[in-house]
C-alpha atoms as a PDB file:
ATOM      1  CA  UNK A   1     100.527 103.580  63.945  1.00  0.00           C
ATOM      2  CA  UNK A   2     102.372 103.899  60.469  1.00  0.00           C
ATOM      3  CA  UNK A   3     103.332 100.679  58.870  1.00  0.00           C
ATOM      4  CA  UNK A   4     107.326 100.514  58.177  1.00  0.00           C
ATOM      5  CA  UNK A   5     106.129  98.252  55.107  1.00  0.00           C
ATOM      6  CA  UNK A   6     106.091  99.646  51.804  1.00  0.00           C
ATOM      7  CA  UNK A   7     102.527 100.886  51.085  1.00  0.00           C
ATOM      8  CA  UNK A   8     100.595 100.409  47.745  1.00  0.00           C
ATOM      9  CA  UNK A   9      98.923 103.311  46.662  1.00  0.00           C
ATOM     10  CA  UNK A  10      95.523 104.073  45.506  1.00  0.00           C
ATOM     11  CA  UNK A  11      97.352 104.415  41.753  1.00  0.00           C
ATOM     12  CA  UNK A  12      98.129 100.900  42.493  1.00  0.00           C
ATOM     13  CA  UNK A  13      94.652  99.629  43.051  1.00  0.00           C
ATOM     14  CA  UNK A  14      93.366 102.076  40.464  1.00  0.00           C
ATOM     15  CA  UNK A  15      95.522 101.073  37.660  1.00  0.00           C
ATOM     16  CA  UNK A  16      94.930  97.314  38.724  1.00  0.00           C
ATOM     17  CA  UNK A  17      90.863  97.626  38.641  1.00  0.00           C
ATOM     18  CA  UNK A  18      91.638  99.983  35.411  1.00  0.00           C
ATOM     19  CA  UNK A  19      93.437  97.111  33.672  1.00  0.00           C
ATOM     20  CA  UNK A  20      90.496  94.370  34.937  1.00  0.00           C
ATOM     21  CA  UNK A  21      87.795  96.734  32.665  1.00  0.00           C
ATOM     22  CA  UNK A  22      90.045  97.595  30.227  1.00  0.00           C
ATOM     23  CA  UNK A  23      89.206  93.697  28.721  1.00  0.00           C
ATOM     24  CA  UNK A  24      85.634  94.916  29.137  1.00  0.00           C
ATOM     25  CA  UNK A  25      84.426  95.232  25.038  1.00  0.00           C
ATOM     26  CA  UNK A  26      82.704  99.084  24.044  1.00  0.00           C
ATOM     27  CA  UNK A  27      79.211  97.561  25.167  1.00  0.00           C
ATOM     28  CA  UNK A  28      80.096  96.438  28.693  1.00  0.00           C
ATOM     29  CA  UNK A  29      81.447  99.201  30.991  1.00  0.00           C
ATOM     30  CA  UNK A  30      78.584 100.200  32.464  1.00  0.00           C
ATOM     31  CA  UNK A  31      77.931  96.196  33.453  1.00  0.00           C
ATOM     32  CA  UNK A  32      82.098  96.517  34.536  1.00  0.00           C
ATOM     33  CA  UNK A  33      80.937  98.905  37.625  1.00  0.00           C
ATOM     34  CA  UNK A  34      78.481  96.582  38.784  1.00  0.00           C
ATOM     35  CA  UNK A  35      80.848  93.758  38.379  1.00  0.00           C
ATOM     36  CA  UNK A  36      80.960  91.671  41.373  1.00  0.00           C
ATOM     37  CA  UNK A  37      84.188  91.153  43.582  1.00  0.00           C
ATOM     38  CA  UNK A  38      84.818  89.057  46.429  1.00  0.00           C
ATOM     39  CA  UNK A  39      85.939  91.303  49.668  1.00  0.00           C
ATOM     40  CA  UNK A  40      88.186  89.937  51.773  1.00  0.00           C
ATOM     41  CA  UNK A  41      89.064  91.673  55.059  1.00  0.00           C
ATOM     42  CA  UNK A  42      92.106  90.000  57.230  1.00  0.00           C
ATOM     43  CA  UNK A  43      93.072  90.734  60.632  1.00  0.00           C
ATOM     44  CA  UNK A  44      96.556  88.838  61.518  1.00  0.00           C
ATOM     45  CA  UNK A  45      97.823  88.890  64.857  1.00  0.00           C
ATOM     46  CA  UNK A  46     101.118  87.849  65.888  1.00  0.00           C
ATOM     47  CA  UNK A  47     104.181  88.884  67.870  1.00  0.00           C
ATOM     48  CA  UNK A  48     105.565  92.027  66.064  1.00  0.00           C
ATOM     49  CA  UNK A  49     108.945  91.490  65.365  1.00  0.00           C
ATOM     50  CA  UNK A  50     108.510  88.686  62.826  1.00  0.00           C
ATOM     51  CA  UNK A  51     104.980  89.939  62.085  1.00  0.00           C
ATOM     52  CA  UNK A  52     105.690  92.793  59.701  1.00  0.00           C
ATOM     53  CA  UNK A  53     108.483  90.412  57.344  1.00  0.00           C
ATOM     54  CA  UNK A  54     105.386  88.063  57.072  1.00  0.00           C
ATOM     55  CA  UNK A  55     103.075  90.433  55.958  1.00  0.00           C
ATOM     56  CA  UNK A  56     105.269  92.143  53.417  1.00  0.00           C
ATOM     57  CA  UNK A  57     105.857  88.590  52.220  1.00  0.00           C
ATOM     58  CA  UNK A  58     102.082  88.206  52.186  1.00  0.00           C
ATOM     59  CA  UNK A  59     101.657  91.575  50.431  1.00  0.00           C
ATOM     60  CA  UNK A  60     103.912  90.636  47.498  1.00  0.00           C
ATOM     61  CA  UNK A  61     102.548  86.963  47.037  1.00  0.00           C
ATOM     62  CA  UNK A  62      99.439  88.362  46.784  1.00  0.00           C
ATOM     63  CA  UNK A  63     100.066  91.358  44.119  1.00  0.00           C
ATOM     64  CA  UNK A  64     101.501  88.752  42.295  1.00  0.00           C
ATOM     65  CA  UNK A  65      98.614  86.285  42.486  1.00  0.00           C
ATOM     66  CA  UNK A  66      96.111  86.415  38.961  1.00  0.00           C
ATOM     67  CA  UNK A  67      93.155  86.076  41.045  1.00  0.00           C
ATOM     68  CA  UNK A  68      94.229  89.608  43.262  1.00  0.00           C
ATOM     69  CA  UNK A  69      92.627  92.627  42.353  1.00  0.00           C
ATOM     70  CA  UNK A  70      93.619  95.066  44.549  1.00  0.00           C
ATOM     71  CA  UNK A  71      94.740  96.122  47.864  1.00  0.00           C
ATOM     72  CA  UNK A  72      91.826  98.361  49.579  1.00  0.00           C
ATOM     73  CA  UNK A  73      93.218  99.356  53.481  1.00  0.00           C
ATOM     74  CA  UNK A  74      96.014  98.341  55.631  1.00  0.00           C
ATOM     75  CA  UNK A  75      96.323  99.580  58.926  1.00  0.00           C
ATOM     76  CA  UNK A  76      99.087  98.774  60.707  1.00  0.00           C
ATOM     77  CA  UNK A  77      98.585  98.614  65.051  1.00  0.00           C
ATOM     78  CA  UNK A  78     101.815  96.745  66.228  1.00  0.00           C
ATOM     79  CA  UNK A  79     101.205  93.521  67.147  1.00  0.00           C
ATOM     80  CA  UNK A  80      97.568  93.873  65.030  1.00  0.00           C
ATOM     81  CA  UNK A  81      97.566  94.087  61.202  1.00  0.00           C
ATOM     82  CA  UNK A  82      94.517  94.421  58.966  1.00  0.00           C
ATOM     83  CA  UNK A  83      93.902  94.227  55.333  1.00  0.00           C
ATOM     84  CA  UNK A  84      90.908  94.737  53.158  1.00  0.00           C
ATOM     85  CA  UNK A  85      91.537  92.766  49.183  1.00  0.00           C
ATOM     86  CA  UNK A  86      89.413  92.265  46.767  1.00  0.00           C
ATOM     87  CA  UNK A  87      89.638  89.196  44.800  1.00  0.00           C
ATOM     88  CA  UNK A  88      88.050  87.795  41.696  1.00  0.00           C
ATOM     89  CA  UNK A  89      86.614  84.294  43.315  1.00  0.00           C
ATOM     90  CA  UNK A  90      86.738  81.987  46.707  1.00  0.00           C
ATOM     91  CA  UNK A  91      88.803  79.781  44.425  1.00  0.00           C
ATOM     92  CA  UNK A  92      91.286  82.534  43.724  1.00  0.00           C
ATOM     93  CA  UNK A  93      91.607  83.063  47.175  1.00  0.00           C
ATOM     94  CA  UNK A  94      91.818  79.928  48.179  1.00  0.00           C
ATOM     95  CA  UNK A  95      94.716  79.126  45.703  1.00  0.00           C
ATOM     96  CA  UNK A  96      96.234  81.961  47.705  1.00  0.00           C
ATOM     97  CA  UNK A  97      95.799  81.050  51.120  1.00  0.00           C
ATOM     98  CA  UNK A  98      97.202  77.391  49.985  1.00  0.00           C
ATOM     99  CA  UNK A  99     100.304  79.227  48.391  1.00  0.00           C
ATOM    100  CA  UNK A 100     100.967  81.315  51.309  1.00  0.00           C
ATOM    101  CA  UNK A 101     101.590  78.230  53.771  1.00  0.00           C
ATOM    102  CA  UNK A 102     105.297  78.453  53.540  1.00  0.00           C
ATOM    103  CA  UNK A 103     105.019  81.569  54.500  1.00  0.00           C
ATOM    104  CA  UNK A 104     103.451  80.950  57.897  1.00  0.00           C
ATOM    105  CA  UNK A 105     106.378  78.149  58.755  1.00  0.00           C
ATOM    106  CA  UNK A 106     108.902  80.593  58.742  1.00  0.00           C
ATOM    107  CA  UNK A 107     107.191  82.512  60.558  1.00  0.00           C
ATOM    108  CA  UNK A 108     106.484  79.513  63.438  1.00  0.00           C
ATOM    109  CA  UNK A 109     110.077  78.874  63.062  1.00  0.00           C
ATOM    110  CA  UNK A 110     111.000  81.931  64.359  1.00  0.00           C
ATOM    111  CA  UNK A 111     108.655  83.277  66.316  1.00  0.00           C
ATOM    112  CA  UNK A 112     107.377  80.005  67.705  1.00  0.00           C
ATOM    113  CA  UNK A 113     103.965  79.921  67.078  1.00  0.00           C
ATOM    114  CA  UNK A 114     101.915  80.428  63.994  1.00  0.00           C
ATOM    115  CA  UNK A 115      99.766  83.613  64.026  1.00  0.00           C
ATOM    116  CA  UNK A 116      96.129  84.387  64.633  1.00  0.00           C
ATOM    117  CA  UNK A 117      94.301  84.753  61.460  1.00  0.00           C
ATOM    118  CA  UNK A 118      90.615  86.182  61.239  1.00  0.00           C
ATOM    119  CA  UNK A 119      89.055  86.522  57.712  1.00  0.00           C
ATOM    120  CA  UNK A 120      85.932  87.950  56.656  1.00  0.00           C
ATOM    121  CA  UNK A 121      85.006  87.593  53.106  1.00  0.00           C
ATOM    122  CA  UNK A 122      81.445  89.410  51.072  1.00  0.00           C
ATOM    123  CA  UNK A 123      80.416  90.237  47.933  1.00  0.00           C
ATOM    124  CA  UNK A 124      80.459  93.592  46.566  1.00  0.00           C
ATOM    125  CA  UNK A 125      80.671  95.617  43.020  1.00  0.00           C
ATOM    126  CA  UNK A 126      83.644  96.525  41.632  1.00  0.00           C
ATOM    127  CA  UNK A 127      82.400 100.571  41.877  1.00  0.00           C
ATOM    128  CA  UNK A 128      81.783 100.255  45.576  1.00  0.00           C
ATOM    129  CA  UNK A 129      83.909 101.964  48.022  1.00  0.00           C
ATOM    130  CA  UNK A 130      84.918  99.418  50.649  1.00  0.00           C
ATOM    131  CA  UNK A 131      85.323 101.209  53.976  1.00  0.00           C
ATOM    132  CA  UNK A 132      88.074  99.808  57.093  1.00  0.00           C
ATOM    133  CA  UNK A 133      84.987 100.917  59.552  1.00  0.00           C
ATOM    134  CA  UNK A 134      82.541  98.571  57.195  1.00  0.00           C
ATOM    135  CA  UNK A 135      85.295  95.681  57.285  1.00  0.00           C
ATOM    136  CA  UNK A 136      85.166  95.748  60.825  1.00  0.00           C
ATOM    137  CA  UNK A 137      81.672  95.944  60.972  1.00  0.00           C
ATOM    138  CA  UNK A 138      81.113  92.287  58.862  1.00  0.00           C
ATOM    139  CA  UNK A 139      83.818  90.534  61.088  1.00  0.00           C
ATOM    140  CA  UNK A 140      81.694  91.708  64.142  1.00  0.00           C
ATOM    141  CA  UNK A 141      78.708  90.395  62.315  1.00  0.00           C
ATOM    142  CA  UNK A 142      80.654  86.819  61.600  1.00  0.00           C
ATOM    143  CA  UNK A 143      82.016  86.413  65.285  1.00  0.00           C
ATOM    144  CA  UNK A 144      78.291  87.493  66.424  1.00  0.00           C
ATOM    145  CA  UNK A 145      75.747  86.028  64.133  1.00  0.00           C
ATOM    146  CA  UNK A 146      78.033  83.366  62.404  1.00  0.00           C
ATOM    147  CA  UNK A 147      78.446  83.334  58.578  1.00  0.00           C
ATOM    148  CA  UNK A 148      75.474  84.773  56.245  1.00  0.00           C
ATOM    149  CA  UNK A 149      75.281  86.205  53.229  1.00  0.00           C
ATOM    150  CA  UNK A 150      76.660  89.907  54.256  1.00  0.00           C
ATOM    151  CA  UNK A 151      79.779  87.895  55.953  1.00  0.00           C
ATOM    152  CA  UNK A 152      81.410  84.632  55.679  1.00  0.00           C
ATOM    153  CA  UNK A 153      84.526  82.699  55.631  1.00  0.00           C
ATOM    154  CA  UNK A 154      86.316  80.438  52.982  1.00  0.00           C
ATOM    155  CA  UNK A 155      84.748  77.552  54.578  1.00  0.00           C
ATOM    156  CA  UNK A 156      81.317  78.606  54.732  1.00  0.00           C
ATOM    157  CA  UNK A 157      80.841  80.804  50.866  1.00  0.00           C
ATOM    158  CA  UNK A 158      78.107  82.458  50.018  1.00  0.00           C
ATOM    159  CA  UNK A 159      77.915  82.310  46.193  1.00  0.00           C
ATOM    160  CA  UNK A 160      78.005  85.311  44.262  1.00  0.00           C
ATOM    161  CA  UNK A 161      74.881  87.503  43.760  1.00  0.00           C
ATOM    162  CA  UNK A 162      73.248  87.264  40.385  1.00  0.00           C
ATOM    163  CA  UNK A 163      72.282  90.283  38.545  1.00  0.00           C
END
């Protein structure tokens, strides 16, 4: 199904991740590609009519947010929304996920409940291509095998790779 929300495009993520290596110096863009990101993907569930106003809020809190990098997927099912981000750090995240609260009380107000949220957070470079079939893939792993270091949650982080 096609989201009624207005959709970032790939220009959007590009000219965001374009604008993170643009601070690299001469010497450091090939160590800019293997620079590592924090993957977040994010399945919200929720009754429809008063799901889509929250995400869009969502959406826009988030391209706002320092710590954001970049939108990757967003696939729209009805009652079922999912979004793949990449961030800079848990803490960046985080900060997010505590801003957005407000957020998720209008949406209880008026739709009565809050929504189901399932997140699934990894590491990966900058230069990889993050797949919607490989975000689904690491949330099966997390509801499966519990959190690792190839998926985890805010409240169990893995800490960045070194190298």
């Amino acid at each position: 199904m096609r989201s009624l929300l207005p959709r970032r495009t790939d220009h959007h993520v590009n000219t965001r991740m374009k604008a993170m290596r643009s601070r690299c110096t001469v010497s450091e863009p090939a160590r800019a590609a293997h620079w590592t990101t924090l993957v977040e993907a994010r399945t919200i569930t929720g009754d429809r009519e008063h799901l889509r106003p929250l995400v869009a809020a969502l959406r826009a809190q988030a391209e706002d947010h320092l710590g954001h990098l970049g939108e990757v997927h967003f696939i729209d099912e009805g009652d079922r929304i999912r979004l793949v981000s990449r961030w800079r750090s848990p803490a960046d995240l985080r900060s997010f996920v505590e801003r957005s609260h407000r957020e998720l009380l209008v949406y209880r107000a008026e739709a009565g409940r809050f929504p189901t949220v399932e997140r699934t957070l990894w590491w990966s470079t900058a230069a990889t291509e993050v797949s919607a079939a490989e975000a689904e893939e690491r949330a099966e792993l997390l509801r499966t095998r519990g959190p690792g270091p190839r998926a985890f949650t805010l409240a169990s982080p893995v800490p960045a790779p070194v190298g």
